[in-house]
Protein backbone atom coordinates (compact mmCIF):
# COMPACT_ATOMS: atom_id res chain seq x y z
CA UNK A 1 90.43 95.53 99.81
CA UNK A 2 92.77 96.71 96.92
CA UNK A 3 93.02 100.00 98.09
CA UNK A 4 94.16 98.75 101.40
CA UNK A 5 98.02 101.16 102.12
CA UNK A 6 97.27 103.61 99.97
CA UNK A 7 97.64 106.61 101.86
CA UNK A 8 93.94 109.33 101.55
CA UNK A 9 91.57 106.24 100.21
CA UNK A 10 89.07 105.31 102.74
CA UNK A 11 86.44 103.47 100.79
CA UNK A 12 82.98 103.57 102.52
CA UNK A 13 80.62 104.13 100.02
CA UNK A 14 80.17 104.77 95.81
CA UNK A 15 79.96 108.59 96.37
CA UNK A 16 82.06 110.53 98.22
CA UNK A 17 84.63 108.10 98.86
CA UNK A 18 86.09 108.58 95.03
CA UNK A 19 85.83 112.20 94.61
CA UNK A 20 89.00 112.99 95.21
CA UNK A 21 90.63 110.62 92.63
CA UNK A 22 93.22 108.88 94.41
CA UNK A 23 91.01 105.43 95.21
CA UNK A 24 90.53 105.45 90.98
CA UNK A 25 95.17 106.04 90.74
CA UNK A 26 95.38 103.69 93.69
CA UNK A 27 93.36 100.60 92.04
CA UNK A 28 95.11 100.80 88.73
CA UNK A 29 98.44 101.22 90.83
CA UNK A 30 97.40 98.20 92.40
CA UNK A 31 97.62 95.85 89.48
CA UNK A 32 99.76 98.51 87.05
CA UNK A 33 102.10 100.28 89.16
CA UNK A 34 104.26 100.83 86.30
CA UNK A 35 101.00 103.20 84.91
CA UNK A 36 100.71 105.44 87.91
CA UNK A 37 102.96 107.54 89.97
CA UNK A 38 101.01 106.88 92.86
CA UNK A 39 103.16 108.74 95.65
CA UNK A 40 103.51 112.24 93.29
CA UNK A 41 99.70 112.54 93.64
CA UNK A 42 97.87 114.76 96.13
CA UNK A 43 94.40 114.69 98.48
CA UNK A 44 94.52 118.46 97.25
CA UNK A 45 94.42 117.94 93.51
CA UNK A 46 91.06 116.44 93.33
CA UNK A 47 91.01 117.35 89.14
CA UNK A 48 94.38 116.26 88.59
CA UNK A 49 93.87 112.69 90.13
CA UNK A 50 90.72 111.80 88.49
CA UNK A 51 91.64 113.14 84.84
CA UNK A 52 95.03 111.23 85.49
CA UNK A 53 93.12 107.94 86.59
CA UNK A 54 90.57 108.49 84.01
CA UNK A 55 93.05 109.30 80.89
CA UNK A 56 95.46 106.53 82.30
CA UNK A 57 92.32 104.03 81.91
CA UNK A 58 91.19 105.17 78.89
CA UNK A 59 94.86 105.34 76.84
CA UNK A 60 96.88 102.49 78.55
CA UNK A 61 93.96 99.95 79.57
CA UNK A 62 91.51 100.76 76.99
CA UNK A 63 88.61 101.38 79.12
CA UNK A 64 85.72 103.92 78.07
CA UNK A 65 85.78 107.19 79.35
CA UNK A 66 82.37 107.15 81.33
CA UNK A 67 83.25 110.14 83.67
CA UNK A 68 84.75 112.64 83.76
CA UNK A 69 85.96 114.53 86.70
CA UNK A 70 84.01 117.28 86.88
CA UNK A 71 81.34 114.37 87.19
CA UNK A 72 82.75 113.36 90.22
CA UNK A 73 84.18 116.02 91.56
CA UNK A 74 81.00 117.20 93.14
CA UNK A 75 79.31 117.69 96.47
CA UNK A 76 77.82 114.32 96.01
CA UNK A 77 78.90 112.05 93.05
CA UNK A 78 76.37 109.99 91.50
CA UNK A 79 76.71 106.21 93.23
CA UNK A 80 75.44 104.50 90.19
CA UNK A 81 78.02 106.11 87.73
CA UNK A 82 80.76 105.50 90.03
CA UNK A 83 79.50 101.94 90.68
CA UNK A 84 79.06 101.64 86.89
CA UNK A 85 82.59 102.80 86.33
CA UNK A 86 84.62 100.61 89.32
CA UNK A 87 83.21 97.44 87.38
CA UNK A 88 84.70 98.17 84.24
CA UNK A 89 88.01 98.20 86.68
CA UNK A 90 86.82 95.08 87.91
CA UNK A 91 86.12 93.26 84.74
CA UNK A 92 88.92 94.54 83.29
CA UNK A 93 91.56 93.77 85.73
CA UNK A 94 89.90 90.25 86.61
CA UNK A 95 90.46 89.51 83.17
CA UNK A 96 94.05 90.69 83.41
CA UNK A 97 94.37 88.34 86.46
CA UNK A 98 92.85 85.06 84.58
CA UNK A 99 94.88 85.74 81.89
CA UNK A 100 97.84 85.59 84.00
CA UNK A 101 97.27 82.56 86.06
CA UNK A 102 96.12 80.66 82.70
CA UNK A 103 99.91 81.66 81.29
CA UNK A 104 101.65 80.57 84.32
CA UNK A 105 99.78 77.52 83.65
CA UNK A 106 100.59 76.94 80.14
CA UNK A 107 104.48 77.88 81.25
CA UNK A 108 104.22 74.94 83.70
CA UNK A 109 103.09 72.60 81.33
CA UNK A 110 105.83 73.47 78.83
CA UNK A 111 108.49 73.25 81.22
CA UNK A 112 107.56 69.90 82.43
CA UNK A 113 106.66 68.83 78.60
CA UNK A 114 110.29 69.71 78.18
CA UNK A 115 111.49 67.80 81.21
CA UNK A 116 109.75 64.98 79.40
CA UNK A 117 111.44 65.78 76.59
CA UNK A 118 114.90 65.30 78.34
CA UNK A 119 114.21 62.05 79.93
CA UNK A 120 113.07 60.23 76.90
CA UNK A 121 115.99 61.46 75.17
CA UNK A 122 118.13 60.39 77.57
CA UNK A 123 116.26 56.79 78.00
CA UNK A 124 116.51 56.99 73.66
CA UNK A 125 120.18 57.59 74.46
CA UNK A 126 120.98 54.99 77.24
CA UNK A 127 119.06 52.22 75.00
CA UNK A 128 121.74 52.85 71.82
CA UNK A 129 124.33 52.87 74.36
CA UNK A 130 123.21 49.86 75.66
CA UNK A 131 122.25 48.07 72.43
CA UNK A 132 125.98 48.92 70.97
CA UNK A 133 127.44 47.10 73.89
């Protein structure tokens, strides 16, 4: 699970599980820790963490907004919105991943294209050298 170290998440279900914020902070921490200060934020603050998490998905990700905390921040959260809401993460994030791989990929290919590159030069090289002699 992504949330797997993060101290207070404890996912066992699409209700209660994310009303106090932090399992929304700790998945974008997961893959953008440079977007959360995950160890500043507190079981206590339920508000804080999910306007944080929600704000921090909306402006830096570019996910829609389709909670808000006082949404969620209820005796018992409504599993479909929540479930609704984590796939958007998913998608998005996935996405992010794929896009990743494919570019360490493409850097592969470009390295050894230029290692290529270098050898036939040096072949072109050693065959004037050799044709001068």
């Amino acid at each position: 699970m992504k949330t797997a170290g993060y101290s207070n998440v404890n996912i066992r279900n699409f209700t209660t599980s994310w009303r106090d914020g932090l399992a929304f902070n700790a998945i974008i921490h997961k893959h953008r820790p440079d977007l959360i200060q995950y160890e500043k934020l507190s079981h206590n603050n339920a508000m804080h963490n999910l306007n944080n998490s929600f704000d921090v998905a909306e402006s830096k990700l570019g996910l829609t907004k389709l909670l808000d905390a006082e949404d969620v921040f209820v005796e018992q959260p409504d599993e479909k919105s929540i479930i609704t809401y984590v796939v958007t993460y998913y998608h998005y994030f996935s996405k992010m991943h794929q896009e990743t791989v494919q570019g360490k990929r493409i850097s592969k290919v470009t390295l050894a294209d230029g290692f290529f590159s270098d050898i036939i030069c040096m072949i072109c090289v050693l065959t004037l050298v050799c044709q001068n002699e």
